[in-house]
Structure formats: C-alpha cells, structure tokens
C-alpha atoms as a PDB file:
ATOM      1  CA  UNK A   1       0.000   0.000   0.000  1.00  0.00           C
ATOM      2  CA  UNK A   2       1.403   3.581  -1.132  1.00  0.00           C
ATOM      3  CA  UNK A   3       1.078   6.771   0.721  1.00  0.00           C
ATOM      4  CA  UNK A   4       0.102   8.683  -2.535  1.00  0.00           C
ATOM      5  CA  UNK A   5      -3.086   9.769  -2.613  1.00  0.00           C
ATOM      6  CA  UNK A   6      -4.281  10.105  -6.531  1.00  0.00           C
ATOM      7  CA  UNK A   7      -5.940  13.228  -7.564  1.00  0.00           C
ATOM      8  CA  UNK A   8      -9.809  13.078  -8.692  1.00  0.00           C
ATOM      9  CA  UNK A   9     -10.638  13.405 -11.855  1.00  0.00           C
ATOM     10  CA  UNK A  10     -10.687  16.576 -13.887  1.00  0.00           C
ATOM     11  CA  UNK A  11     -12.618  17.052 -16.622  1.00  0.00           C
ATOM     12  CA  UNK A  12     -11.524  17.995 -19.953  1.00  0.00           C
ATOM     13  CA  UNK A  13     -11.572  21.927 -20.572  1.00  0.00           C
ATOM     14  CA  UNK A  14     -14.394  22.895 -23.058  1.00  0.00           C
ATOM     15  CA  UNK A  15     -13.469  24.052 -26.547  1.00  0.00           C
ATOM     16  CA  UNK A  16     -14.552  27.557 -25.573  1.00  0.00           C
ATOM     17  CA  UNK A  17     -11.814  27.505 -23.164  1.00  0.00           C
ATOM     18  CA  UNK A  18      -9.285  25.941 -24.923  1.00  0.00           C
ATOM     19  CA  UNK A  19      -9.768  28.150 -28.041  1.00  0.00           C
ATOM     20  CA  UNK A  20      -6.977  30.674 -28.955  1.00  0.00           C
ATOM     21  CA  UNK A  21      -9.924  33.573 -30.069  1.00  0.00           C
ATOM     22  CA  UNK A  22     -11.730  34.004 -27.195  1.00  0.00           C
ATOM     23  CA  UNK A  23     -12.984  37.326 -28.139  1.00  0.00           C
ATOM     24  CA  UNK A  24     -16.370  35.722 -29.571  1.00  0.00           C
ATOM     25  CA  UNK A  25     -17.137  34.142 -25.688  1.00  0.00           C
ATOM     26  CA  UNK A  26     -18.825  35.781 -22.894  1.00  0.00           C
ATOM     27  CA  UNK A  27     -16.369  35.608 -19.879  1.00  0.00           C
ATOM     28  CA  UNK A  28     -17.498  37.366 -17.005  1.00  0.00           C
ATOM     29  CA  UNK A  29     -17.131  40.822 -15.442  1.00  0.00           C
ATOM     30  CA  UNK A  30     -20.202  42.422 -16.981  1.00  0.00           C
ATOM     31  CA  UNK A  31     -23.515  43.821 -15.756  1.00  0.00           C
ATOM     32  CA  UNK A  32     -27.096  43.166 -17.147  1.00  0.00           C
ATOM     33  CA  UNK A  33     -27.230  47.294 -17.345  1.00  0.00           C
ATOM     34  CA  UNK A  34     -24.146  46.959 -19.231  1.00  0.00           C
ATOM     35  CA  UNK A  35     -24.283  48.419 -23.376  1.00  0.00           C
ATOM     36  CA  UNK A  36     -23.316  46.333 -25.528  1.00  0.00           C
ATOM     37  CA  UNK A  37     -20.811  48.533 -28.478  1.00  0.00           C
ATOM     38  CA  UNK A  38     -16.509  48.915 -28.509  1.00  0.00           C
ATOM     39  CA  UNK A  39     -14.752  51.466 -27.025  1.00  0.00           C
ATOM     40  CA  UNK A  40     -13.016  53.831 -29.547  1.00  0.00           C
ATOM     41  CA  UNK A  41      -9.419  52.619 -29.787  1.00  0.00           C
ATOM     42  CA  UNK A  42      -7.164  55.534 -29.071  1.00  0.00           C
ATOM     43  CA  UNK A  43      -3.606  55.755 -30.953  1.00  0.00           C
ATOM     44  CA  UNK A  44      -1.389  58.062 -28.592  1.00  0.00           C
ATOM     45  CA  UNK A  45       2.018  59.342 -29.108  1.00  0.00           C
ATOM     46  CA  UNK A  46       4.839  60.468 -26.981  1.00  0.00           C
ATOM     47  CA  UNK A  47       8.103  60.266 -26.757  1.00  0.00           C
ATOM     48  CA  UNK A  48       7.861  60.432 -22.770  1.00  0.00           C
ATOM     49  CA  UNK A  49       7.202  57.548 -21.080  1.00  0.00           C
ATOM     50  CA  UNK A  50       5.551  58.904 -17.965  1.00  0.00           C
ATOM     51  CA  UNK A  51       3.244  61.169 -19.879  1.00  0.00           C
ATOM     52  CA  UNK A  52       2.092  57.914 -21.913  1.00  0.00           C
ATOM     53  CA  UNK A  53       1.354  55.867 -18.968  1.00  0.00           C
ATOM     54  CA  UNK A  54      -0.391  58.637 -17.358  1.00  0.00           C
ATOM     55  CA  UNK A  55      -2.680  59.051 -19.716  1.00  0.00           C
ATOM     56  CA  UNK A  56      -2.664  55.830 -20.972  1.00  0.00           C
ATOM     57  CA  UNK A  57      -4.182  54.745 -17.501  1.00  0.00           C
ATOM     58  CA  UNK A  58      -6.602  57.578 -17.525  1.00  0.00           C
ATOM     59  CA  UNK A  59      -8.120  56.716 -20.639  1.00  0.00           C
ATOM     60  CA  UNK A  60      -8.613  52.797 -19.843  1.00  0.00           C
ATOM     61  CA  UNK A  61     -10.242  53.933 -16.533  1.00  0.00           C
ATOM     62  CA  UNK A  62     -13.090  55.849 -18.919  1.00  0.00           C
ATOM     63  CA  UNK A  63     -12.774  52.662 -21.303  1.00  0.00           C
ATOM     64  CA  UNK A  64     -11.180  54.217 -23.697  1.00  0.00           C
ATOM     65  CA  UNK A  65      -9.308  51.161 -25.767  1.00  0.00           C
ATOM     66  CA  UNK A  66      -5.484  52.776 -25.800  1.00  0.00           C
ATOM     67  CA  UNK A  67      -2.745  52.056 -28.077  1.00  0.00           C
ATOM     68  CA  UNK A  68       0.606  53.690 -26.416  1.00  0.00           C
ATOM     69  CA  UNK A  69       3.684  54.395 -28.623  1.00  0.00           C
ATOM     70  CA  UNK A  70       6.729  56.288 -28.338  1.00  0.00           C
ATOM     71  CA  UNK A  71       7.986  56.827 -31.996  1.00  0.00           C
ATOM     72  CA  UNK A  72       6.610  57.863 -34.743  1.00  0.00           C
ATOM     73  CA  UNK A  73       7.681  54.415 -36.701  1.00  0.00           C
ATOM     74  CA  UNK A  74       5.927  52.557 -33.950  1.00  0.00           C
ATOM     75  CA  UNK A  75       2.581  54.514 -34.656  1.00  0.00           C
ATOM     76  CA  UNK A  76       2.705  54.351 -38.270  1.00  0.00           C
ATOM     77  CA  UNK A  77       2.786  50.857 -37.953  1.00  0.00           C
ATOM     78  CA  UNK A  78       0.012  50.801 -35.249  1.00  0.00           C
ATOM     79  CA  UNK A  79      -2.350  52.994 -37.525  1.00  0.00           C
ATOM     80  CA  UNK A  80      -1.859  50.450 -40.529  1.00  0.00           C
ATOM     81  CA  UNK A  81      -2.394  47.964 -38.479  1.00  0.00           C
ATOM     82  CA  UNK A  82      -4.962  48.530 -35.823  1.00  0.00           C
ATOM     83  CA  UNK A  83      -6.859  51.304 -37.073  1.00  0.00           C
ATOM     84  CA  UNK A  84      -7.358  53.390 -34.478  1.00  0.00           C
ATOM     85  CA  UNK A  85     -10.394  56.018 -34.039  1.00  0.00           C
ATOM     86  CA  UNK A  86      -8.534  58.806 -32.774  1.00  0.00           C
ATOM     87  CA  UNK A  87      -4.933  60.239 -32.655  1.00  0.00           C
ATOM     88  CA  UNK A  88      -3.384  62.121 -29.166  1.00  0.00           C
ATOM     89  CA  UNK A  89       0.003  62.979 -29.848  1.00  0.00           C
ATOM     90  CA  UNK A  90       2.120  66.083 -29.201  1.00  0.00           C
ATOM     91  CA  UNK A  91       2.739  68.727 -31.335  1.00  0.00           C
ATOM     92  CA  UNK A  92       5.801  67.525 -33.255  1.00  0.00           C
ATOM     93  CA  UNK A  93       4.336  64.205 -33.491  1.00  0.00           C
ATOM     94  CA  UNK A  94       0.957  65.334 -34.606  1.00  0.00           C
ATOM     95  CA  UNK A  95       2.217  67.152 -37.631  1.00  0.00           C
ATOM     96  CA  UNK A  96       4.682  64.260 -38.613  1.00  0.00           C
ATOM     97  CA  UNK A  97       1.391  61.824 -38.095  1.00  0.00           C
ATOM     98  CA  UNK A  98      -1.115  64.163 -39.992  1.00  0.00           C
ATOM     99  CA  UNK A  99       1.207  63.898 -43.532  1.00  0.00           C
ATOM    100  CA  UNK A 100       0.944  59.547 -43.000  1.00  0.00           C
ATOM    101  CA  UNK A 101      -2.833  60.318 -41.936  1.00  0.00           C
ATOM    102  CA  UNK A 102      -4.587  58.817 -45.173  1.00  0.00           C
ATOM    103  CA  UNK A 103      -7.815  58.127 -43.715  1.00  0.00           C
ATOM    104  CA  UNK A 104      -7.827  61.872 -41.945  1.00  0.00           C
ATOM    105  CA  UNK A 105      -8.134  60.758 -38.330  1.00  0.00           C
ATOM    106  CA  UNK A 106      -8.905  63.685 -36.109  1.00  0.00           C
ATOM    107  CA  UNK A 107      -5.728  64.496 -33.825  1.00  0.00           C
ATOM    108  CA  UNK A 108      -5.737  65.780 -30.274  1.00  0.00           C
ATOM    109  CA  UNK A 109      -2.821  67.753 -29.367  1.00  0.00           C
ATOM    110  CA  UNK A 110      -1.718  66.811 -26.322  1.00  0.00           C
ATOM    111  CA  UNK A 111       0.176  69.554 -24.048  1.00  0.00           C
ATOM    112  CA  UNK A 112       2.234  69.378 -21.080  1.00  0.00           C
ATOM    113  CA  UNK A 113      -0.478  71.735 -18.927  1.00  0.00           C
ATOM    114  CA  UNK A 114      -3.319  69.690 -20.357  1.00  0.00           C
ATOM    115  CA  UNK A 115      -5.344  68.440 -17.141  1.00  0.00           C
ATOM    116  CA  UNK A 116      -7.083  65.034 -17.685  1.00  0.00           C
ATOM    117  CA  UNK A 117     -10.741  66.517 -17.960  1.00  0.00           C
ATOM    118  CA  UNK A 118      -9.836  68.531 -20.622  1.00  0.00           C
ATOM    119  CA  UNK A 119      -7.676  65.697 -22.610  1.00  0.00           C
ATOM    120  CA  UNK A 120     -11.043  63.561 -22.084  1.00  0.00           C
ATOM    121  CA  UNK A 121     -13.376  65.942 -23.706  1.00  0.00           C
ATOM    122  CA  UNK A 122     -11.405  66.869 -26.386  1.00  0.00           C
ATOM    123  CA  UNK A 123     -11.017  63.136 -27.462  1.00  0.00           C
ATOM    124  CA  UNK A 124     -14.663  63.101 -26.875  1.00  0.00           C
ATOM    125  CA  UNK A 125     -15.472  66.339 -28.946  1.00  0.00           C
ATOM    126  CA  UNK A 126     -13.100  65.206 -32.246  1.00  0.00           C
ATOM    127  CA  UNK A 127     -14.938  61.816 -32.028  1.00  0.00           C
ATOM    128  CA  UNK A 128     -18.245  63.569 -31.747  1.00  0.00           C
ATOM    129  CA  UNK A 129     -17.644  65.276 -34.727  1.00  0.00           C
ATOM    130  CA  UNK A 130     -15.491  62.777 -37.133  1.00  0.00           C
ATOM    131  CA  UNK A 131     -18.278  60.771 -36.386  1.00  0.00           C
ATOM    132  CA  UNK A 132     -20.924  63.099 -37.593  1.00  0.00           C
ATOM    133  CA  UNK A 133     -19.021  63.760 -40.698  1.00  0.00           C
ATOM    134  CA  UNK A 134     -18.624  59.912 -41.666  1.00  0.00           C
END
C-alpha cells in the first residue's frame, strides 16, 4: 500500500476555453445594465514615457481602448495595423502623423499643462464630430 493519494478526476476543458480567439465568448465581469458597443481605440504618441502611462491609464479607466507608442515608426505601424479612431500625440508628433494620416483621423494635441478633464473631452469632442461627418 502507497502513501500517494491520486488526484480526482478533472474534466476535460471545453473548446470555448481551450480556443486561442476568445474574443467571440462571454467571460465574465459584466452587468445586465451593461451596453453592448466597442470602445473607440485611441492611438497616442509620446516620446515620454511617464506622460504615456499617465494618460494611458486615464483613458482605460473611462474605457477608452489605448494604443501607447513612443515613436513615430511605432505609430505608423500601429495605424496600418490597428486602425485606431482617434490620434493624441504632441505637437511635433501630430504634424509628422497628420502627412501619414490617409484616412484623416482627427488628432488631439496633447500639451504638457493639459489636465485630464480637458484631454477627455477633447477626445470626446473630435470623435463627436469625425463621427458626424462619416
């Protein structure tokens, strides 16, 4: 007689949950009240890393789906790629990203005495409007 105890059974995992696209499958985490729709994905641009996480964390926290990059290689290839709704970059960025701009994304210009409230509603305002115009 051995002292090892055998583990019960487990069963197999379901193909939902062994699927690599998961995307398609309810998982949790939201209300009844809940809407269904997407957030608007948000491409931003800055060379400064604090600045991007900083407002990176801001927008996920008002489900805002972010995209952070640092150069303006990175989110050329991130436009082509993801196609994001909106554009926040700075000011040299911006004008570099407008020229690459084919499908004339608006662009937020994002300033070092911005405060978060204001970033939030002029995302909100250029979406407003892009979306009016579509």
């Amino acid at each position: 007689m051995s002292n090892v105890i055998p583990f019960p059974h487990m069963p197999e995992a379901s193909h939902r949950q062994r699927s690599p696209d998961r995307r398609a499958f309810a998982r949790g985490g939201r209300r009844a009240s809940d809407k269904a729709g997407h957030a608007p994905l948000v491409l931003l641009v800055d060379h400064d890393a604090n600045t991007n996480a900083r407002c990176e964390a801001i927008l996920a926290k008002l489900h805002f789906a972010v995209a952070p990059t640092r150069t303006i290689e990175e989110a050329r290839k991130v436009m082509h790629s993801l196609r994001p709704n909106i554009i926040v970059a700075t000011v040299a960025e911006a004008a570099a990203l407008r020229q690459a701009n084919a499908a004339d994304l608006p662009v937020v210009i994002l300033d070092d005495v911005m405060d978060p409230e204001t970033l939030v509603d002029e995302i909100r305002r250029e979406l407003r409007v892009h979306l009016r115009g579509a």
